[in-house]
N, C-alpha and C. Protein backbone atom coordinates (compact mmCIF):
# COMPACT_ATOMS: atom_id res chain seq x y z
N UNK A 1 22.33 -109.95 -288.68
CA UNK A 1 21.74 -108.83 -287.98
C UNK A 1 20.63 -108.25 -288.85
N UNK A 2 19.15 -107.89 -288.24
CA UNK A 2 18.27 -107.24 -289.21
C UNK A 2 18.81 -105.90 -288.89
N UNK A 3 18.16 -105.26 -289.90
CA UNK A 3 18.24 -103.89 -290.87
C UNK A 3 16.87 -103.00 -290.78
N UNK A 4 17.02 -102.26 -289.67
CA UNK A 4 15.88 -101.76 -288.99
C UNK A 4 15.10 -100.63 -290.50
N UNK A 5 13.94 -100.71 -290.42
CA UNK A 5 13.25 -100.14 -291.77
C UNK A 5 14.06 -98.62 -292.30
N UNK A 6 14.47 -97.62 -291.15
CA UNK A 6 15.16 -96.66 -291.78
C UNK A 6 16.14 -96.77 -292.49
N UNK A 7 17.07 -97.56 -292.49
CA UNK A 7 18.41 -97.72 -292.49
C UNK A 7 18.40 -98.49 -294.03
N UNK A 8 16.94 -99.20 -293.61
CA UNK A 8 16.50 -100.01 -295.47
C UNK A 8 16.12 -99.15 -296.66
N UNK A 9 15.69 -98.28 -296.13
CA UNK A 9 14.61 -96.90 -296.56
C UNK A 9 16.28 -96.24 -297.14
N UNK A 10 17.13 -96.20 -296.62
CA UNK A 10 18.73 -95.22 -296.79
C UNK A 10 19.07 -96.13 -297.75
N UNK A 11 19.57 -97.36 -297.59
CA UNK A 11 19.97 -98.38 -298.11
C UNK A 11 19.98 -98.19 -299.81
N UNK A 12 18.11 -98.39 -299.81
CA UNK A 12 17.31 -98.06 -301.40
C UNK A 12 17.64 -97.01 -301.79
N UNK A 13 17.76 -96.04 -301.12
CA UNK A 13 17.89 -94.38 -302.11
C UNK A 13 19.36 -94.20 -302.40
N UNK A 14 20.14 -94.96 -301.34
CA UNK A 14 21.67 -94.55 -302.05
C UNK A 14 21.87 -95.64 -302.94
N UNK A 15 21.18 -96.43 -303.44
CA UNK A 15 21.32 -97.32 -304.26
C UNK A 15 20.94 -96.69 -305.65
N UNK A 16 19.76 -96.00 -305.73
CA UNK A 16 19.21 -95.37 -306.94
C UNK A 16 19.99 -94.03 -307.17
N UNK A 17 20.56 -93.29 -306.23
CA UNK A 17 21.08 -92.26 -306.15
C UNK A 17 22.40 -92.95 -307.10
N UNK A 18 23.50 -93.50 -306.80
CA UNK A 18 24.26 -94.38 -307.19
C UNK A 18 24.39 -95.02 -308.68
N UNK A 19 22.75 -95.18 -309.27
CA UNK A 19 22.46 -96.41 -310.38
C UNK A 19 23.02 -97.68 -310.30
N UNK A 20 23.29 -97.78 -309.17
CA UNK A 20 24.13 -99.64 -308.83
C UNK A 20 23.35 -100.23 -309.03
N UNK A 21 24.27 -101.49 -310.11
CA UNK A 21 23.45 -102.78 -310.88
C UNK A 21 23.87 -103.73 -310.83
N UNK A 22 25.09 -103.42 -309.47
CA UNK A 22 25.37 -104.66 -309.08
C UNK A 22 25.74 -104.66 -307.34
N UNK A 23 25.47 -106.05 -306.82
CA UNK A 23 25.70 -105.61 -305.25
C UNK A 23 26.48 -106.72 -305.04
N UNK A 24 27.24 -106.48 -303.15
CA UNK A 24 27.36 -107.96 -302.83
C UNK A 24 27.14 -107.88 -301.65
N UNK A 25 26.30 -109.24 -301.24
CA UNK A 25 25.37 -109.04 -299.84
C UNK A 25 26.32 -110.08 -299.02
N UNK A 26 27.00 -110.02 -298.30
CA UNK A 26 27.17 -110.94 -297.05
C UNK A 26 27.03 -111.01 -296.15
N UNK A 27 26.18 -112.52 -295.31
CA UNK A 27 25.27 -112.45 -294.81
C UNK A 27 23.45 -112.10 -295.12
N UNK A 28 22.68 -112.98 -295.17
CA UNK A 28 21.59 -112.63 -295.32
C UNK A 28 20.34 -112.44 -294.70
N UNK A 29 20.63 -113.66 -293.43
CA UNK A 29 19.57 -113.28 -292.51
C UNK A 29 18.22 -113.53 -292.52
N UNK A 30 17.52 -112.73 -292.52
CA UNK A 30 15.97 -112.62 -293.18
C UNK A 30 15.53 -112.40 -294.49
N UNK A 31 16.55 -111.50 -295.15
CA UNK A 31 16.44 -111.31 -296.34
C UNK A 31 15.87 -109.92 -296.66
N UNK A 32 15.82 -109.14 -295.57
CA UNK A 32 14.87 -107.97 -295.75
C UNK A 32 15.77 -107.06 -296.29
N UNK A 33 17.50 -107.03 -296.07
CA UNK A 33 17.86 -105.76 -296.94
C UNK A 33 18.28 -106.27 -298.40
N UNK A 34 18.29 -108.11 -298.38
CA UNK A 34 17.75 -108.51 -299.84
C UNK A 34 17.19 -107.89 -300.76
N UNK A 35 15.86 -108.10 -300.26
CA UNK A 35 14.86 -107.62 -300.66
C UNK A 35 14.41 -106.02 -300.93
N UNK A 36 15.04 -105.64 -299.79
CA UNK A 36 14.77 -104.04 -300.15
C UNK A 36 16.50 -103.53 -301.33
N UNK A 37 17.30 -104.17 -301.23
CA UNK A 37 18.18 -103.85 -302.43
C UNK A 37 17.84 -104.28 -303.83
N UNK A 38 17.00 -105.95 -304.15
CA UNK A 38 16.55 -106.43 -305.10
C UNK A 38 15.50 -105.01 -305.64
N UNK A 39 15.02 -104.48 -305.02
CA UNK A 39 14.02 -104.05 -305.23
C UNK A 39 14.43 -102.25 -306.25
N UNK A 40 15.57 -102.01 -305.24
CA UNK A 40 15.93 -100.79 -305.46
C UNK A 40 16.81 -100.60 -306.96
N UNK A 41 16.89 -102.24 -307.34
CA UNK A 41 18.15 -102.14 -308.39
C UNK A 41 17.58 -102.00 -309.48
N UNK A 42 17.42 -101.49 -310.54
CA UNK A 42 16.97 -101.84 -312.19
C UNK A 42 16.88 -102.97 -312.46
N UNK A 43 16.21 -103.39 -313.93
CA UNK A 43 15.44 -104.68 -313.34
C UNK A 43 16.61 -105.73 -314.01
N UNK A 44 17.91 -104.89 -314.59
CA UNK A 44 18.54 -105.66 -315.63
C UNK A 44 19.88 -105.83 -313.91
N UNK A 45 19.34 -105.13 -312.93
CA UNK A 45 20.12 -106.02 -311.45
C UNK A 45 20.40 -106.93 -311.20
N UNK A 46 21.89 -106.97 -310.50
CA UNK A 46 22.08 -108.26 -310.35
C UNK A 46 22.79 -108.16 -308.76
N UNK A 47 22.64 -109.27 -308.07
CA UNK A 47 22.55 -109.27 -306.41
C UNK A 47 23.52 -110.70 -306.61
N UNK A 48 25.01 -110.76 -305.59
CA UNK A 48 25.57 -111.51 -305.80
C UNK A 48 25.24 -112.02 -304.06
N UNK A 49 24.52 -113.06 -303.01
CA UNK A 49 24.00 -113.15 -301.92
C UNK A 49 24.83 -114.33 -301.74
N UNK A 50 25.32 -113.69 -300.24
CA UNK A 50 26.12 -114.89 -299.51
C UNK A 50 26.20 -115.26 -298.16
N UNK A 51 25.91 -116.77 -298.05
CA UNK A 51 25.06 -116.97 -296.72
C UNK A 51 25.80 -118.77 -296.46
N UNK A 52 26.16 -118.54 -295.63
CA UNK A 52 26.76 -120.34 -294.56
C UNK A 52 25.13 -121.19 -294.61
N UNK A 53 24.53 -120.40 -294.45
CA UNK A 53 23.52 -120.83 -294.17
C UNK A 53 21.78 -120.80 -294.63
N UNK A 54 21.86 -121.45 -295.73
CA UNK A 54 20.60 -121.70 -296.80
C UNK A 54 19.47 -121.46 -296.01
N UNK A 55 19.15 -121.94 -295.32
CA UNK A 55 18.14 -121.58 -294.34
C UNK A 55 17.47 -120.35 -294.25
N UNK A 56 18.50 -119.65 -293.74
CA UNK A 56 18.29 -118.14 -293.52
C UNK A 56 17.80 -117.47 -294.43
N UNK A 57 18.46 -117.73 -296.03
CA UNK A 57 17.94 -117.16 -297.67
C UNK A 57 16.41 -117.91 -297.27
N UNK A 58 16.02 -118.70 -297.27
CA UNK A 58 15.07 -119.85 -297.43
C UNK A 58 13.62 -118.62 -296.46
N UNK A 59 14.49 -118.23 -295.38
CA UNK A 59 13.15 -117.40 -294.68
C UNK A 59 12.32 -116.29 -295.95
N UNK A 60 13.57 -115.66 -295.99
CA UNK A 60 13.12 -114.59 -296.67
C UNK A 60 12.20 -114.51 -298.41
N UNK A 61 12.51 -116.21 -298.92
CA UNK A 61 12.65 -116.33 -300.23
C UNK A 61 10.98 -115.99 -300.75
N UNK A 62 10.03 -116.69 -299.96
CA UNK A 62 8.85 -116.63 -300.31
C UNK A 62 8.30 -114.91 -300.30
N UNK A 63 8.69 -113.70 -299.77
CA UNK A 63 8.76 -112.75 -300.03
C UNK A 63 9.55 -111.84 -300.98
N UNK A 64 10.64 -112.40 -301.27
CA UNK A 64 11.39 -112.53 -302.60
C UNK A 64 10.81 -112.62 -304.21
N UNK A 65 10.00 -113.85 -303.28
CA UNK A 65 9.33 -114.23 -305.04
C UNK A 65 8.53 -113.56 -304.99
N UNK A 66 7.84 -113.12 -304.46
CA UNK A 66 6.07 -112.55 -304.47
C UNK A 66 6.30 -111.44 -305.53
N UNK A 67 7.53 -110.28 -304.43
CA UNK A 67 7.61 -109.32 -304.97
C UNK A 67 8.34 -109.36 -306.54
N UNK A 68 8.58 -110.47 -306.82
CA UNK A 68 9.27 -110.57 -308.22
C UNK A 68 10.32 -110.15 -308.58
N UNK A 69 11.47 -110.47 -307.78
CA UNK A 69 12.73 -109.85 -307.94
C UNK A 69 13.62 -110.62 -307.50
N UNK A 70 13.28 -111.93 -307.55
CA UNK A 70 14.28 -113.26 -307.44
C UNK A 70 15.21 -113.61 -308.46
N UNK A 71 14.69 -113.23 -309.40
CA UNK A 71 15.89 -113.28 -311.30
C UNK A 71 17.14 -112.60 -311.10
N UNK A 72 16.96 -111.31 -309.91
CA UNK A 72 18.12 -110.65 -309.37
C UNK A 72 19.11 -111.35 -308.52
N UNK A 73 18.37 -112.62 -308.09
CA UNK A 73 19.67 -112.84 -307.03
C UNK A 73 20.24 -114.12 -307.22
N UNK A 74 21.84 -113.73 -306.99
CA UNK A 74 22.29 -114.94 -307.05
C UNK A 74 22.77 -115.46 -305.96
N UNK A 75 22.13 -117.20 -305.23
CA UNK A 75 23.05 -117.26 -303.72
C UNK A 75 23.57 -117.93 -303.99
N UNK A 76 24.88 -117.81 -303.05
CA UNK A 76 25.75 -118.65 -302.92
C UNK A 76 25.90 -119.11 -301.56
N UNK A 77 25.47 -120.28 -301.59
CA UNK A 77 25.64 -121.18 -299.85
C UNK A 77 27.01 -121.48 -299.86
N UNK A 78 28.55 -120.33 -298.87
CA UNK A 78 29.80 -120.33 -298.56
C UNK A 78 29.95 -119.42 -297.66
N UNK A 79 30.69 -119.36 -297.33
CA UNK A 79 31.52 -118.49 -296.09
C UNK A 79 31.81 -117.61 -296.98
N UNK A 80 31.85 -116.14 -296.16
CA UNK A 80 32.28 -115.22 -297.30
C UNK A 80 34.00 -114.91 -297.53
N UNK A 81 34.69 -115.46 -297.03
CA UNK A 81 36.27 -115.47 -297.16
C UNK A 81 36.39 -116.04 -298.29
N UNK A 82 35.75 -117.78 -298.62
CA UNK A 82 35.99 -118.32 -299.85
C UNK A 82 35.36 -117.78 -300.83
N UNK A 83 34.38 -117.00 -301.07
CA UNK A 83 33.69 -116.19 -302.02
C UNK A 83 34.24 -114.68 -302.28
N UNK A 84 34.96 -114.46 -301.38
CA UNK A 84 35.68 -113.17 -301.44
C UNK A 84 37.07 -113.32 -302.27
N UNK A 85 37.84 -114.46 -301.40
CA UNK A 85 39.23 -115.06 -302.39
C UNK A 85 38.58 -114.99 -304.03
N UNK A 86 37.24 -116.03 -303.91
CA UNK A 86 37.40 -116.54 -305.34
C UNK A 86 37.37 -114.88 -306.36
N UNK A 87 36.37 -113.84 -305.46
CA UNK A 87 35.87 -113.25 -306.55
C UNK A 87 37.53 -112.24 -306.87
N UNK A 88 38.41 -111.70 -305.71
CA UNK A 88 39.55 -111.30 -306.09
C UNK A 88 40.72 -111.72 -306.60
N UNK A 89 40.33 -113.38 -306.80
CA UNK A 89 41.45 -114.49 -307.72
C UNK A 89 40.92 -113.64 -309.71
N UNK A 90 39.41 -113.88 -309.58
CA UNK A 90 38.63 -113.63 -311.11
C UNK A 90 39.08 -112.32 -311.34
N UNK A 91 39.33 -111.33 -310.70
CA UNK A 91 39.85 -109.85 -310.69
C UNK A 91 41.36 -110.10 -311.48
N UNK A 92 41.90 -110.86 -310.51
CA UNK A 92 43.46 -110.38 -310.62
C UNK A 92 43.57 -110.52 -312.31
């Protein structure tokens, strides 16, 4: 689902409001609240991105790089159930 510009615009400020330096995106789509979270994070951010479908990262990526905030993200091409198990197996 895109992420109509206000809601991106909210997104960024409760992010800085926050100081979150770390996220987790599931689902990516276009990449635009990617991008507008890559953007919002400090630069020592880190974006954990999860997507079935490479493709979809792939739209958004060339706007990704431009803006220079690709070092932030990490994708992972999985379903987010198996990325969710794994990350609350590394917790326990």
């Amino acid at each position: 689902m895109n992420v109509p510009v206000d809601e991106g615009l909210l997104l960024s400020m409760l992010l800085k409001v926050m100081n979150a330096k770390k996220t987790l995106e599931l689902g990516v789509f276009t990449g635009y609240s990617l991008l507008t979270t890559a953007l919002a994070l400090p630069a020592d951010g880190k974006i954990t991105a999860v997507d079935v479908d490479k493709e979809a990262y792939e739209v958004g990526l060339p706007f990704i790089q431009k803006a220079g905030v690709e070092h932030k993200i990490n994708f992972c091409q999985s379903d987010a159930f198996t990325v969710l198990n794994d990350l609350i197996t590394k917790v326990s």
